[in-house]
PDB file of N, CA and C in Angstrom:
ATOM      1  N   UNK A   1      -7.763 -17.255  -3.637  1.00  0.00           N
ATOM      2  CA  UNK A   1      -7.603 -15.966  -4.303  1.00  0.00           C
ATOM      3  C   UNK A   1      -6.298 -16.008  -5.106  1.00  0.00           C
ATOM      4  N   UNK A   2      -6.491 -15.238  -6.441  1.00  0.00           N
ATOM      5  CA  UNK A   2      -5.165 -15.514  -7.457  1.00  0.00           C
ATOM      6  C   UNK A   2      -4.163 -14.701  -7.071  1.00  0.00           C
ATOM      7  N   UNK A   3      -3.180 -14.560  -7.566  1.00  0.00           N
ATOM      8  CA  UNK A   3      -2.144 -13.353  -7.149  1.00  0.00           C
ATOM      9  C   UNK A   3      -2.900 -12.025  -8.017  1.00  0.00           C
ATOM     10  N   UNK A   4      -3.213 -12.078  -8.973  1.00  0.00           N
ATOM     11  CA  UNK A   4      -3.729 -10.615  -9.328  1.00  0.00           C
ATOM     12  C   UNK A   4      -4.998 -10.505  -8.763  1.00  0.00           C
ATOM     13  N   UNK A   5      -5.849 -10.689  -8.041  1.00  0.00           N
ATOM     14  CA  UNK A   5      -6.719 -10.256  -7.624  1.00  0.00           C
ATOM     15  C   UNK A   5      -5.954  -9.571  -6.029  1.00  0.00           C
ATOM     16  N   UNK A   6      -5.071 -10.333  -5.724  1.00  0.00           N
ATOM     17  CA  UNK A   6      -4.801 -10.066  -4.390  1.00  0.00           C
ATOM     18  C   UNK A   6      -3.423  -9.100  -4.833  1.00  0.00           C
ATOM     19  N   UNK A   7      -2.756  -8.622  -5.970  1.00  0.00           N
ATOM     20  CA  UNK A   7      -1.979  -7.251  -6.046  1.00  0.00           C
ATOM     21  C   UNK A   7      -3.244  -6.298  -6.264  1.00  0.00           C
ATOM     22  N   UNK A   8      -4.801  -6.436  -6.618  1.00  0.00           N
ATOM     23  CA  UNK A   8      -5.342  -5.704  -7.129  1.00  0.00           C
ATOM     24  C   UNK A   8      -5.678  -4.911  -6.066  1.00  0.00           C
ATOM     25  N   UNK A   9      -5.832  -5.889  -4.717  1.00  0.00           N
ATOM     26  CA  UNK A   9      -6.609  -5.241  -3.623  1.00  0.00           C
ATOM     27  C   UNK A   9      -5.529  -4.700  -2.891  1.00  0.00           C
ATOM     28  N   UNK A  10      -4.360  -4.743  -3.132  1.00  0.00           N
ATOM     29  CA  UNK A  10      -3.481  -4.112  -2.058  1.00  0.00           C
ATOM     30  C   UNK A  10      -3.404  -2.641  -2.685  1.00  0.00           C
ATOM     31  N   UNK A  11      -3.657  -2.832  -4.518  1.00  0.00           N
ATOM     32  CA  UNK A  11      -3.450  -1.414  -4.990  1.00  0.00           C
ATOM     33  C   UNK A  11      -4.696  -0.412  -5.317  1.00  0.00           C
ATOM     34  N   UNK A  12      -5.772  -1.067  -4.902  1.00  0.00           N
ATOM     35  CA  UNK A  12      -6.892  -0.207  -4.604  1.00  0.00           C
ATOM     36  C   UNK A  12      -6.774   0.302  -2.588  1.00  0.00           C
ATOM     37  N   UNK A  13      -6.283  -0.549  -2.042  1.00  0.00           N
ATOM     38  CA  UNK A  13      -6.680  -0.204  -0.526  1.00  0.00           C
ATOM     39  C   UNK A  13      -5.306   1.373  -0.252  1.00  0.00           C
ATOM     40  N   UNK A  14      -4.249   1.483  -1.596  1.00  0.00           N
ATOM     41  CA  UNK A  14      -3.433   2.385  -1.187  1.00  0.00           C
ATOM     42  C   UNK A  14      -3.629   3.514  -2.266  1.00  0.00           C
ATOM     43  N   UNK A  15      -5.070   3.363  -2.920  1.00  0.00           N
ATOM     44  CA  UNK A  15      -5.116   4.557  -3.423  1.00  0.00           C
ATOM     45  C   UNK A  15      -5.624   4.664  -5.152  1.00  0.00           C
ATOM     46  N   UNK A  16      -4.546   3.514  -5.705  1.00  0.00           N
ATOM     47  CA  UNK A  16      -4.214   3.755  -7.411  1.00  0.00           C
ATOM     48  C   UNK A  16      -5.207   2.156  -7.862  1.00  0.00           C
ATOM     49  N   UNK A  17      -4.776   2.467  -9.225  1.00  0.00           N
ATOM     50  CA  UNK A  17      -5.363   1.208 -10.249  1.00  0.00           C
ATOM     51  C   UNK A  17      -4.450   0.314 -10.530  1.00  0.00           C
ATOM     52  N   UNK A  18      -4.899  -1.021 -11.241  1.00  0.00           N
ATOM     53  CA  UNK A  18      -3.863  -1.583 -11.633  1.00  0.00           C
ATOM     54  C   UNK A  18      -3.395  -1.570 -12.615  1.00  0.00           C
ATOM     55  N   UNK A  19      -4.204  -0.469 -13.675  1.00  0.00           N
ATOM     56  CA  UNK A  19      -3.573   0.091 -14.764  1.00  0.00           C
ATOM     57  C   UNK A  19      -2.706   0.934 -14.303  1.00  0.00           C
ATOM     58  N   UNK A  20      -2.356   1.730 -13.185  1.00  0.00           N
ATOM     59  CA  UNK A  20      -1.409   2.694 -12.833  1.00  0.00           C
ATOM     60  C   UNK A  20      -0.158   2.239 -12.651  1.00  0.00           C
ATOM     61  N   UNK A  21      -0.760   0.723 -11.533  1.00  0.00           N
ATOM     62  CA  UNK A  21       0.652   0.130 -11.552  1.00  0.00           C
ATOM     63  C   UNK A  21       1.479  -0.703 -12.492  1.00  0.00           C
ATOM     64  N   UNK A  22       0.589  -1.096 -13.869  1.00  0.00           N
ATOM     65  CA  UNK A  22       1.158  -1.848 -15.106  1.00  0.00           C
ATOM     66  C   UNK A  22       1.668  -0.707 -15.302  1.00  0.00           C
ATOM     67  N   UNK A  23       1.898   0.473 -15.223  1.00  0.00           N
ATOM     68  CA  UNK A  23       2.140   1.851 -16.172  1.00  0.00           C
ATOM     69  C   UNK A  23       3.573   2.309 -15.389  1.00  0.00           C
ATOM     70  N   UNK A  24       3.504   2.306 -14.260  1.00  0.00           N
ATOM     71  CA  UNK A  24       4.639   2.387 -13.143  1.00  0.00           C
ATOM     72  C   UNK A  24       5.430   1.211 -13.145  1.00  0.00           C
ATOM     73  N   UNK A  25       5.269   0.057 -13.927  1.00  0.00           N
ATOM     74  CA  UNK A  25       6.561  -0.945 -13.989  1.00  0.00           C
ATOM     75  C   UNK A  25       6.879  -0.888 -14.845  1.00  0.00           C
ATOM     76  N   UNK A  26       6.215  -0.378 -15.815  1.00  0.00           N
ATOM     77  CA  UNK A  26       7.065  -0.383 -17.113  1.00  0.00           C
ATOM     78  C   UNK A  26       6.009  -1.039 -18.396  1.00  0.00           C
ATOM     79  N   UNK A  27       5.095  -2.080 -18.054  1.00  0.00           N
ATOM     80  CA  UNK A  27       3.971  -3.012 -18.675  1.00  0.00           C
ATOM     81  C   UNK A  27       2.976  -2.707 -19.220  1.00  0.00           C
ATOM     82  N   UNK A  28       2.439  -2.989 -20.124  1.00  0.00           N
ATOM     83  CA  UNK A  28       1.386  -2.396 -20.749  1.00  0.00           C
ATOM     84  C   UNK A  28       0.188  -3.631 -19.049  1.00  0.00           C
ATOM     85  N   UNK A  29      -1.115  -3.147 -19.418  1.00  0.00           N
ATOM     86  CA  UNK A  29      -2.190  -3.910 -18.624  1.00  0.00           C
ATOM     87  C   UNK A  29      -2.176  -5.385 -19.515  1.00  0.00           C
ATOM     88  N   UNK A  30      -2.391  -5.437 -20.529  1.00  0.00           N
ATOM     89  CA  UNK A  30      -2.418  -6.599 -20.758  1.00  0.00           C
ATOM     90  C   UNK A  30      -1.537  -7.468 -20.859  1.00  0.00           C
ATOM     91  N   UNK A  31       0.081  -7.054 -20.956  1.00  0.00           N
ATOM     92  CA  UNK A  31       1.054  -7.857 -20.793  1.00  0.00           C
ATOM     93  C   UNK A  31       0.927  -8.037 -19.283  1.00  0.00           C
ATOM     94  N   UNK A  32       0.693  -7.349 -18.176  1.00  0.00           N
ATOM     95  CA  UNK A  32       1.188  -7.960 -16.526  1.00  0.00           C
ATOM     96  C   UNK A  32      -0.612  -8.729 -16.857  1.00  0.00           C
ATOM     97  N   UNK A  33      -1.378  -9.069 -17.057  1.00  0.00           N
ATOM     98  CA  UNK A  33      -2.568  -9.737 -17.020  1.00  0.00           C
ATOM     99  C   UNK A  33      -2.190 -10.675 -17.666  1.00  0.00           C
ATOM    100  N   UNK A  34      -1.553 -11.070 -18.394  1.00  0.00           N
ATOM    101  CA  UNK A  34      -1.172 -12.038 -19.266  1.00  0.00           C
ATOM    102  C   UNK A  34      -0.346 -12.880 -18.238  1.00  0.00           C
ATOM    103  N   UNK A  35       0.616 -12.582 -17.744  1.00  0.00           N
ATOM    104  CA  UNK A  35       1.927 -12.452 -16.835  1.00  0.00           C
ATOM    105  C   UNK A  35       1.272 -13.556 -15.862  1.00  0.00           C
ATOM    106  N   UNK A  36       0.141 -12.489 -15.292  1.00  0.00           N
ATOM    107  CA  UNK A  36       0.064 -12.928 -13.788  1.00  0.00           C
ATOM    108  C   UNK A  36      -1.366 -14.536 -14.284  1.00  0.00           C
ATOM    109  N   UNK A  37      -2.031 -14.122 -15.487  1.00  0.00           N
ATOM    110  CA  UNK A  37      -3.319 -14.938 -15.614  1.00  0.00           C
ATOM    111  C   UNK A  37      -2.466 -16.995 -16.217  1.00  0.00           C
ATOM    112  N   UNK A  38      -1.281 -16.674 -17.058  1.00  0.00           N
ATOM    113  CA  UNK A  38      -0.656 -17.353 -17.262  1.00  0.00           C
ATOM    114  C   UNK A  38       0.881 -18.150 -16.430  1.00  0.00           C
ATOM    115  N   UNK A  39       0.995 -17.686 -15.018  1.00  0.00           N
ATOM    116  CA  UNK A  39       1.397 -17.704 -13.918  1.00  0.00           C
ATOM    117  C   UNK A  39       3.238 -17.841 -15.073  1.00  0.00           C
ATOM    118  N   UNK A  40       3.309 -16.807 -15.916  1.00  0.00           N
ATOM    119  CA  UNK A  40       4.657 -16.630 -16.401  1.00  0.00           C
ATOM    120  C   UNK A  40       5.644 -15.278 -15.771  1.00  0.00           C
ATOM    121  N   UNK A  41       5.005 -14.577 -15.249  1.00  0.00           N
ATOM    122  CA  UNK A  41       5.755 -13.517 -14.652  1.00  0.00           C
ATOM    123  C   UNK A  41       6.860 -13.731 -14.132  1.00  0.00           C
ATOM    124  N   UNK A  42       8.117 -13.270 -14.456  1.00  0.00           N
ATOM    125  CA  UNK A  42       9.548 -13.338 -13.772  1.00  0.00           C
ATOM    126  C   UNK A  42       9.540 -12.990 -12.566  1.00  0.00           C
ATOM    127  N   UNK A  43      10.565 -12.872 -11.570  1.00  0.00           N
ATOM    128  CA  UNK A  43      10.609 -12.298 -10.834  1.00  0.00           C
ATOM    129  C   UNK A  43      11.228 -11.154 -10.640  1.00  0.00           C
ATOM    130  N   UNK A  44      11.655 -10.377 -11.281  1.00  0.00           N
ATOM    131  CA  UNK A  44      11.938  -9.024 -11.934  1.00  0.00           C
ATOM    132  C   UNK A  44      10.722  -8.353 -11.673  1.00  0.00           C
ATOM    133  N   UNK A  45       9.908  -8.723 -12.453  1.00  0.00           N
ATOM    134  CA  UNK A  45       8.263  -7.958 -12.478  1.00  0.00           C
ATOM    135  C   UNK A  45       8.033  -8.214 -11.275  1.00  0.00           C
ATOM    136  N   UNK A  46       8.177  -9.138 -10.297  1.00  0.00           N
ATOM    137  CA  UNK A  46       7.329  -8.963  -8.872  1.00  0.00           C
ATOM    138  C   UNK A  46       8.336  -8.084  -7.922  1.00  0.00           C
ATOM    139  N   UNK A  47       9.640  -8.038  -8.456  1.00  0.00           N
ATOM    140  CA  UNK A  47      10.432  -7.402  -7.524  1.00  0.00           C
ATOM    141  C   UNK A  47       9.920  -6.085  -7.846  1.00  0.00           C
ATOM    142  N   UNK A  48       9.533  -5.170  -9.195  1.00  0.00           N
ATOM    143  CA  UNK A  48       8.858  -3.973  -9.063  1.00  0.00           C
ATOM    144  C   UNK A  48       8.069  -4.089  -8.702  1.00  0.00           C
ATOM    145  N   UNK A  49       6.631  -4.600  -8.417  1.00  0.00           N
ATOM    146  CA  UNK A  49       5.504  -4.743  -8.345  1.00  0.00           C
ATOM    147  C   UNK A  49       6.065  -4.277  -6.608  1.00  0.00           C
ATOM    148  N   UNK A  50       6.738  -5.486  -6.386  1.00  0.00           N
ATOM    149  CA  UNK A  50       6.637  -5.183  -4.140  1.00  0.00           C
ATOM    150  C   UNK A  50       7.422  -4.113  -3.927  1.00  0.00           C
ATOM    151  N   UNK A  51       8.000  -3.046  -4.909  1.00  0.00           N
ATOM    152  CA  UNK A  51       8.645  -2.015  -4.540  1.00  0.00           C
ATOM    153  C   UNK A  51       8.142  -0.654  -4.540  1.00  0.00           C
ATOM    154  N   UNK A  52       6.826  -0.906  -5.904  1.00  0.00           N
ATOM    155  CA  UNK A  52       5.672  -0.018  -6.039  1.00  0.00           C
ATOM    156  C   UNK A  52       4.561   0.022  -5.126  1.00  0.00           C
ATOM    157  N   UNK A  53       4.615  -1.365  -4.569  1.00  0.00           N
ATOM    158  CA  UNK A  53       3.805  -1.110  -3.173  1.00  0.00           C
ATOM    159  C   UNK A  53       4.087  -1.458  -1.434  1.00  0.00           C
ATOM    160  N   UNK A  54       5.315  -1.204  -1.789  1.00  0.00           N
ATOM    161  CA  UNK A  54       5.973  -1.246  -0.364  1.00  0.00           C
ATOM    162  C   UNK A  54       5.942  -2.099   0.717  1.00  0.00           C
ATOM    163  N   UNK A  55       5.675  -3.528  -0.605  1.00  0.00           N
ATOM    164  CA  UNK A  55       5.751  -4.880   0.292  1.00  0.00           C
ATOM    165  C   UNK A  55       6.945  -5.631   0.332  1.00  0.00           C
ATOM    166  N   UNK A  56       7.252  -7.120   0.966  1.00  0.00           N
ATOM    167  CA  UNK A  56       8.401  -7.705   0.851  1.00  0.00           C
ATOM    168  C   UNK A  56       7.836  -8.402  -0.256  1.00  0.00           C
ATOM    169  N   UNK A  57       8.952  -8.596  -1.330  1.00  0.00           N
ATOM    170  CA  UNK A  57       9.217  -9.958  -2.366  1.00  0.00           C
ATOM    171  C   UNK A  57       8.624 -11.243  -2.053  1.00  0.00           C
ATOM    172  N   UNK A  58       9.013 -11.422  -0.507  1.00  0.00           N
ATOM    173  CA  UNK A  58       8.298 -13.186  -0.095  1.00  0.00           C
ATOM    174  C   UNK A  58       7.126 -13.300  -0.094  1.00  0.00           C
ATOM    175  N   UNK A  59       6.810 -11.863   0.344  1.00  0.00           N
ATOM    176  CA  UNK A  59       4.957 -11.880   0.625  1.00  0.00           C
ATOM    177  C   UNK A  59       4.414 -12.500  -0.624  1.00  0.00           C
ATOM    178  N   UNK A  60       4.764 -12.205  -1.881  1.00  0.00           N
ATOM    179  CA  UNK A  60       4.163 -13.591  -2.908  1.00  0.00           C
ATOM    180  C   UNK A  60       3.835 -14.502  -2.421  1.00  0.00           C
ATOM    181  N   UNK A  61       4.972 -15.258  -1.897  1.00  0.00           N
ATOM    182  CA  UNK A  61       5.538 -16.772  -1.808  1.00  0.00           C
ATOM    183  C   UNK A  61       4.742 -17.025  -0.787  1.00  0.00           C
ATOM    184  N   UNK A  62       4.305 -16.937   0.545  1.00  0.00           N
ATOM    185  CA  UNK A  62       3.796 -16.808   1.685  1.00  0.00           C
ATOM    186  C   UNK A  62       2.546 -17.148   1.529  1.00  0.00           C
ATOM    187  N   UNK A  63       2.337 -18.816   2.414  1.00  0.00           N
ATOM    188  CA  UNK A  63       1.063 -19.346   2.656  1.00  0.00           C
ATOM    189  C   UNK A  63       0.609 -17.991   3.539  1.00  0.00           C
ATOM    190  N   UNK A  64      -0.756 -17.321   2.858  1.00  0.00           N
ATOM    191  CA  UNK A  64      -1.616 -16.826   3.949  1.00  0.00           C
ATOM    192  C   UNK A  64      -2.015 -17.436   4.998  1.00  0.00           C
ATOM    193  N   UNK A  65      -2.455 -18.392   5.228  1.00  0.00           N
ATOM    194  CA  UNK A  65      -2.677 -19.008   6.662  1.00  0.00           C
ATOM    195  C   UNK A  65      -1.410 -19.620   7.500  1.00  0.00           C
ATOM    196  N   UNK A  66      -0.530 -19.863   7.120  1.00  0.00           N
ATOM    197  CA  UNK A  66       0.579 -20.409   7.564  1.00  0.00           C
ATOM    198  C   UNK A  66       1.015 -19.543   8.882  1.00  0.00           C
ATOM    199  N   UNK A  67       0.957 -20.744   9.954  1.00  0.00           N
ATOM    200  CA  UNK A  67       1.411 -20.328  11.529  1.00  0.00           C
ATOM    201  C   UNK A  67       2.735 -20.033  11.891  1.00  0.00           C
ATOM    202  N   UNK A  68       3.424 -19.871  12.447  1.00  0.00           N
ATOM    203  CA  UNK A  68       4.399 -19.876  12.814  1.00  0.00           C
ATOM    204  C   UNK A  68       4.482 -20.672  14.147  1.00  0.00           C
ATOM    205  N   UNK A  69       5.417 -21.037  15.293  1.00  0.00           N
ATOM    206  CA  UNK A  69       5.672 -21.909  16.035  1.00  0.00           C
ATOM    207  C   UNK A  69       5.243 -20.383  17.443  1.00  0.00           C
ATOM    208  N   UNK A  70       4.393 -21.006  18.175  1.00  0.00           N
ATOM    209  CA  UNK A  70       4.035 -19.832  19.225  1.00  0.00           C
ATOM    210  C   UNK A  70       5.298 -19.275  19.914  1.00  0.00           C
ATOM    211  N   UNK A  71       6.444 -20.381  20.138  1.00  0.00           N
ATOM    212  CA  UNK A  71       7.736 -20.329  21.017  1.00  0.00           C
ATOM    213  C   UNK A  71       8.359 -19.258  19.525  1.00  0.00           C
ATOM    214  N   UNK A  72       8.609 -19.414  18.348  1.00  0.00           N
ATOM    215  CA  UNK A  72       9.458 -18.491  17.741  1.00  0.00           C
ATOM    216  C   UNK A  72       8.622 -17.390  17.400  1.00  0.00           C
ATOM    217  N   UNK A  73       9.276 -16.180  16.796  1.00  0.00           N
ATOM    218  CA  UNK A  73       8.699 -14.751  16.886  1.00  0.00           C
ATOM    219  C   UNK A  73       9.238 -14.431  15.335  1.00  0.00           C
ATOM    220  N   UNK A  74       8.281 -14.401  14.499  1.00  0.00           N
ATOM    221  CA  UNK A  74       8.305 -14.500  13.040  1.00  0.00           C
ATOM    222  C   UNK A  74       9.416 -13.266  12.793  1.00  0.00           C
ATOM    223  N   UNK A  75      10.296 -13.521  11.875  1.00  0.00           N
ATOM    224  CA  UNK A  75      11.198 -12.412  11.450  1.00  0.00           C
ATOM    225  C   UNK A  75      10.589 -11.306  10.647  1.00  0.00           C
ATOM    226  N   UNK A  76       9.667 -11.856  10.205  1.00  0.00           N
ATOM    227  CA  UNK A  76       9.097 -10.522   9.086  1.00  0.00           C
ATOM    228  C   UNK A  76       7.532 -10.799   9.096  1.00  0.00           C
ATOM    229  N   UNK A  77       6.582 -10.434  10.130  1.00  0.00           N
ATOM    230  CA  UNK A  77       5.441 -10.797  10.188  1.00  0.00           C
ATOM    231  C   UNK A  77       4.464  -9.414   9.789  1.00  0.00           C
ATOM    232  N   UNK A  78       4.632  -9.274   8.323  1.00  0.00           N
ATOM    233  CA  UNK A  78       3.292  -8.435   7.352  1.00  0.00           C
ATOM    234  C   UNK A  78       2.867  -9.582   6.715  1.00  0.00           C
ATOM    235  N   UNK A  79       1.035  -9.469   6.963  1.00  0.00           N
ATOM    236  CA  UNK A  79       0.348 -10.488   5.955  1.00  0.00           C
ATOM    237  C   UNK A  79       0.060  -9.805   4.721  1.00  0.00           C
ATOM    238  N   UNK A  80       0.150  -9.635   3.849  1.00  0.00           N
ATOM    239  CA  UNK A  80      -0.247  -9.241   2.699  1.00  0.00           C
ATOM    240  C   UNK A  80      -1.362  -9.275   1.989  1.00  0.00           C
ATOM    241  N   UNK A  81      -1.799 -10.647   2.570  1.00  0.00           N
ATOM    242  CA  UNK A  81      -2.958 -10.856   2.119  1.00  0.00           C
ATOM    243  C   UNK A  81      -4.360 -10.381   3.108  1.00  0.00           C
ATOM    244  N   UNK A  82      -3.786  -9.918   3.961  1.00  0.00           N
ATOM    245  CA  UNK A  82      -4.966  -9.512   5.232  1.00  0.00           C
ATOM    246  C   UNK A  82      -5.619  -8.013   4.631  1.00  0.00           C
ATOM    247  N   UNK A  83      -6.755  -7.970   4.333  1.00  0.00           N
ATOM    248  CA  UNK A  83      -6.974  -6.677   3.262  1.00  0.00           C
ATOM    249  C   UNK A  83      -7.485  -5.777   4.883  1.00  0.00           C
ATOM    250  N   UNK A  84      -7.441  -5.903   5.828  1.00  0.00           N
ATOM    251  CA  UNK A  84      -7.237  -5.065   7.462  1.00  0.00           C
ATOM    252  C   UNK A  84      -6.220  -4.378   7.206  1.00  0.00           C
ATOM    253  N   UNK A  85      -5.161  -4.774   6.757  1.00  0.00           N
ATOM    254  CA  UNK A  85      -3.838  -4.301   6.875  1.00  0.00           C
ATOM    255  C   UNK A  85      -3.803  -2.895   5.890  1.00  0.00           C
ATOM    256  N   UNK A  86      -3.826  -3.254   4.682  1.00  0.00           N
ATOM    257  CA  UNK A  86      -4.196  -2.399   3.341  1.00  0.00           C
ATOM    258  C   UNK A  86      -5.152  -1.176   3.928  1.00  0.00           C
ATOM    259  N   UNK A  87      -5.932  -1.853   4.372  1.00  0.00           N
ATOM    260  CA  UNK A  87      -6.940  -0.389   4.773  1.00  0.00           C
ATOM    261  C   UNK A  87      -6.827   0.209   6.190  1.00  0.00           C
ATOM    262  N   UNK A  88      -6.040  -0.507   6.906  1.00  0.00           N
ATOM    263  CA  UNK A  88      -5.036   0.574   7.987  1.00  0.00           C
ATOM    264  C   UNK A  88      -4.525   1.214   7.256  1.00  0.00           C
ATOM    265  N   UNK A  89      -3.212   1.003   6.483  1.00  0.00           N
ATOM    266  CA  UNK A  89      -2.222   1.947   5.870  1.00  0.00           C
ATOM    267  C   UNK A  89      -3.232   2.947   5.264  1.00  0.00           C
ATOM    268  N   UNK A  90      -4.459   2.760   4.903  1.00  0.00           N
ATOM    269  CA  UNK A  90      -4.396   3.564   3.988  1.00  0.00           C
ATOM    270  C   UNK A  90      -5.705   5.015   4.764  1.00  0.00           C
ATOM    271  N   UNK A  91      -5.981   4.268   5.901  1.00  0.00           N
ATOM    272  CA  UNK A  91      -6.547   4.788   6.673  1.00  0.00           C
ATOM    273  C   UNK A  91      -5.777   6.059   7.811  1.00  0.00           C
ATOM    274  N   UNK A  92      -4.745   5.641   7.750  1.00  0.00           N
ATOM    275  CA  UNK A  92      -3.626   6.255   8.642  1.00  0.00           C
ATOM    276  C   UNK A  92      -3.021   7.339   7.462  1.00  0.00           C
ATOM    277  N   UNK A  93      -3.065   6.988   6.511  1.00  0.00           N
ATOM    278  CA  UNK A  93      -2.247   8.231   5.622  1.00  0.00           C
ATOM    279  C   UNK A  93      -3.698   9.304   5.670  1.00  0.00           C
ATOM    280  N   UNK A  94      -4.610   8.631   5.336  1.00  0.00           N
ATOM    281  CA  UNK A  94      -5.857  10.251   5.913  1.00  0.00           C
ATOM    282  C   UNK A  94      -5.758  10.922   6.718  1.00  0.00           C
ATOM    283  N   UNK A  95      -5.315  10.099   7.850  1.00  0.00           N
ATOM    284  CA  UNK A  95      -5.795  10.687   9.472  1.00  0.00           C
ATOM    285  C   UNK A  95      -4.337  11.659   9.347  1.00  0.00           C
ATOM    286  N   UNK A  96      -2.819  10.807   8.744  1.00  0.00           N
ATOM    287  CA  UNK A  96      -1.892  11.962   8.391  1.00  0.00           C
ATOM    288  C   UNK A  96      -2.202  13.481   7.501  1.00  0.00           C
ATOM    289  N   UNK A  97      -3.213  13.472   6.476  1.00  0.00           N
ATOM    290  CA  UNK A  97      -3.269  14.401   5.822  1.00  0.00           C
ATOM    291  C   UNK A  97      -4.452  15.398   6.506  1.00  0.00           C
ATOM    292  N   UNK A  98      -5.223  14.505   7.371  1.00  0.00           N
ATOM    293  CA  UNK A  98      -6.469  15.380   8.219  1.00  0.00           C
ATOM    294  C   UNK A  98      -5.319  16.076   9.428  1.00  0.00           C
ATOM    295  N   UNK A  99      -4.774  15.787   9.712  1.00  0.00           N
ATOM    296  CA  UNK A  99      -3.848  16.462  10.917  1.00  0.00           C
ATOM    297  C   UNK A  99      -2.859  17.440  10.060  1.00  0.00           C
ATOM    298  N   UNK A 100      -2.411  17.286   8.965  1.00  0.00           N
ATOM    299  CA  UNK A 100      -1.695  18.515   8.363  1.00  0.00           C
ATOM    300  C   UNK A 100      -2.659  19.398   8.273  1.00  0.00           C
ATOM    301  N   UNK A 101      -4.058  19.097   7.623  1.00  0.00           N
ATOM    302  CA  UNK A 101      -5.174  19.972   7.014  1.00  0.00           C
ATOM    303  C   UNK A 101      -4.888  20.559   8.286  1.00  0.00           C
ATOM    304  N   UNK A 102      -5.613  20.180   9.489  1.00  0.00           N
ATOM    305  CA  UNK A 102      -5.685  20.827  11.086  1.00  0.00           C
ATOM    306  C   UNK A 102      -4.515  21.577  11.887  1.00  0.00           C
ATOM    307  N   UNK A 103      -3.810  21.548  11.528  1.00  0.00           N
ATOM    308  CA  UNK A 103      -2.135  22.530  11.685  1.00  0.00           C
ATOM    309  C   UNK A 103      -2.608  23.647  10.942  1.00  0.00           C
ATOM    310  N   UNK A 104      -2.444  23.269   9.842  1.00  0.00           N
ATOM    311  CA  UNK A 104      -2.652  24.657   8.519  1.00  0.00           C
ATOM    312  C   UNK A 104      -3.843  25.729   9.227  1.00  0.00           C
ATOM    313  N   UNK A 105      -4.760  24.960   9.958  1.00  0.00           N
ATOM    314  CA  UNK A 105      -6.014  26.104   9.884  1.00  0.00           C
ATOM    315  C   UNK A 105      -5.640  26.866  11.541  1.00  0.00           C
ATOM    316  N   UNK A 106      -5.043  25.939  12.157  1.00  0.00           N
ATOM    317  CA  UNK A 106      -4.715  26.582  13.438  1.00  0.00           C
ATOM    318  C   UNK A 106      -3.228  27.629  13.640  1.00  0.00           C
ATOM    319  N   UNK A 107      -2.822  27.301  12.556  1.00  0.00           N
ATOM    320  CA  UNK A 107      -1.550  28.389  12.225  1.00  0.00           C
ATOM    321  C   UNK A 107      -2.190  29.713  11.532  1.00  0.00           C
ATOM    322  N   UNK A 108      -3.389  29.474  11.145  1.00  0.00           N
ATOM    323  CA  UNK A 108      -3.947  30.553  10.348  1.00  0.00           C
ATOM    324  C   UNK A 108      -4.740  31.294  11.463  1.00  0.00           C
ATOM    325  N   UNK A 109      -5.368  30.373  12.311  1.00  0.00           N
ATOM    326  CA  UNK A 109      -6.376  31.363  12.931  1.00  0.00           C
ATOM    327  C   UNK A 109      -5.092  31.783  14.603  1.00  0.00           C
ATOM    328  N   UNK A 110      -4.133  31.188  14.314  1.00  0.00           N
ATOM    329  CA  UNK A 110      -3.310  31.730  15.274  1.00  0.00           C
ATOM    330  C   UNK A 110      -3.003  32.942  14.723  1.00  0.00           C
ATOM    331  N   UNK A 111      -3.279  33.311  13.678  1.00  0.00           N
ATOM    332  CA  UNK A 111      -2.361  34.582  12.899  1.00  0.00           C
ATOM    333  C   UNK A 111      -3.324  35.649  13.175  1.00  0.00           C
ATOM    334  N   UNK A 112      -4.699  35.314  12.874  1.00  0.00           N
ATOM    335  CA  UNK A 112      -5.425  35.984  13.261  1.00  0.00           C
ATOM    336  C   UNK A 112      -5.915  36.678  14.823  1.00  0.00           C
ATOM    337  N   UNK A 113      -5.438  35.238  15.355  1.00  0.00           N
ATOM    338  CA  UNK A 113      -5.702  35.574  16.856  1.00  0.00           C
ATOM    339  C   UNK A 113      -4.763  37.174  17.490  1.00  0.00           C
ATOM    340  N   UNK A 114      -3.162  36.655  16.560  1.00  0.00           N
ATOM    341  CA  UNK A 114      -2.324  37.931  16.768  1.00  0.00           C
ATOM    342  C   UNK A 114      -2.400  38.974  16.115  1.00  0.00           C
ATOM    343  N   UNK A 115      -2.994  38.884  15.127  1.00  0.00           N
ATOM    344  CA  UNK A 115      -3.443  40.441  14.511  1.00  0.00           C
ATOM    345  C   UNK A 115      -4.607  40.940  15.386  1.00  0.00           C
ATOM    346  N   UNK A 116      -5.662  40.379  15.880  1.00  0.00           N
ATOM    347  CA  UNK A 116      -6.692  41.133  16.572  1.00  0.00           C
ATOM    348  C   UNK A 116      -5.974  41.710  17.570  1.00  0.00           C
ATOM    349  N   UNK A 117      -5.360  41.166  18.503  1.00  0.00           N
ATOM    350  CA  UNK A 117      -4.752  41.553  19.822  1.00  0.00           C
ATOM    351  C   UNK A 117      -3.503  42.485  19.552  1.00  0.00           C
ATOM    352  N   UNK A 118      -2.950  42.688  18.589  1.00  0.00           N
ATOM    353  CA  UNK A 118      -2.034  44.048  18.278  1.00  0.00           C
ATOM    354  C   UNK A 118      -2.909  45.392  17.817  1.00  0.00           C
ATOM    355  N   UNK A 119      -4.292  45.140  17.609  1.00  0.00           N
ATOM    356  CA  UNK A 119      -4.956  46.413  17.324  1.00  0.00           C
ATOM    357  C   UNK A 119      -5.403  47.398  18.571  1.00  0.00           C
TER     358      UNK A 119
END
């Protein structure tokens, strides 16, 4: 898998396009397609890119399959490329906005509960 297919899927699993995020670094779409299809991209552009999606910089660099030693305990262990991961995060920000939704309606029908019982 290329690197833009695999920024594509981290920025569909959190929501946006990758025209949103050429638009949020500053890039037109066809200059970061150019960038990433011609493997010329600086690292400037990837340092926005992992800041727009709230990854580490190395995660580029980072054999996806690459083990670590069972005895050491990886210093920074997010796979990036694990599209599980992407759709946790992005699964968990629902279940965050379904639990605000569910506050809101129980603060409401609490209101109600206390207006009936003062009549």
């Amino acid at each position: 898998m290329n690197l833009k297919s695999r920024i594509t899927e981290v920025v569909k699993a959190q929501g946006h396009t990758y025209s949103e995020l050429a638009t949020y670094i500053g890039l037109s779409e066809a200059d970061l397609d150019y960038a990433l299809e011609h493997n010329s991209i600086d690292i400037r552009t990837l340092e926005l890119i992992s800041k727009a999606l709230h990854i580490s910089l190395y995660s580029f660099f980072r054999d996806s399959n690459a083990k670590t030693k069972t005895s050491e305990k990886a210093y920074y262990d997010f796979n990036l490329w694990a599209p599980q991961d992407s759709v946790l995060k992005t699964e968990i920000e629902n279940l965050r906005k379904q639990i605000l939704e569910l506050k809101k309606q129980l603060k409401e029908r609490d209101a109600i509960i206390d207006g009936l019982r003062k009549k």
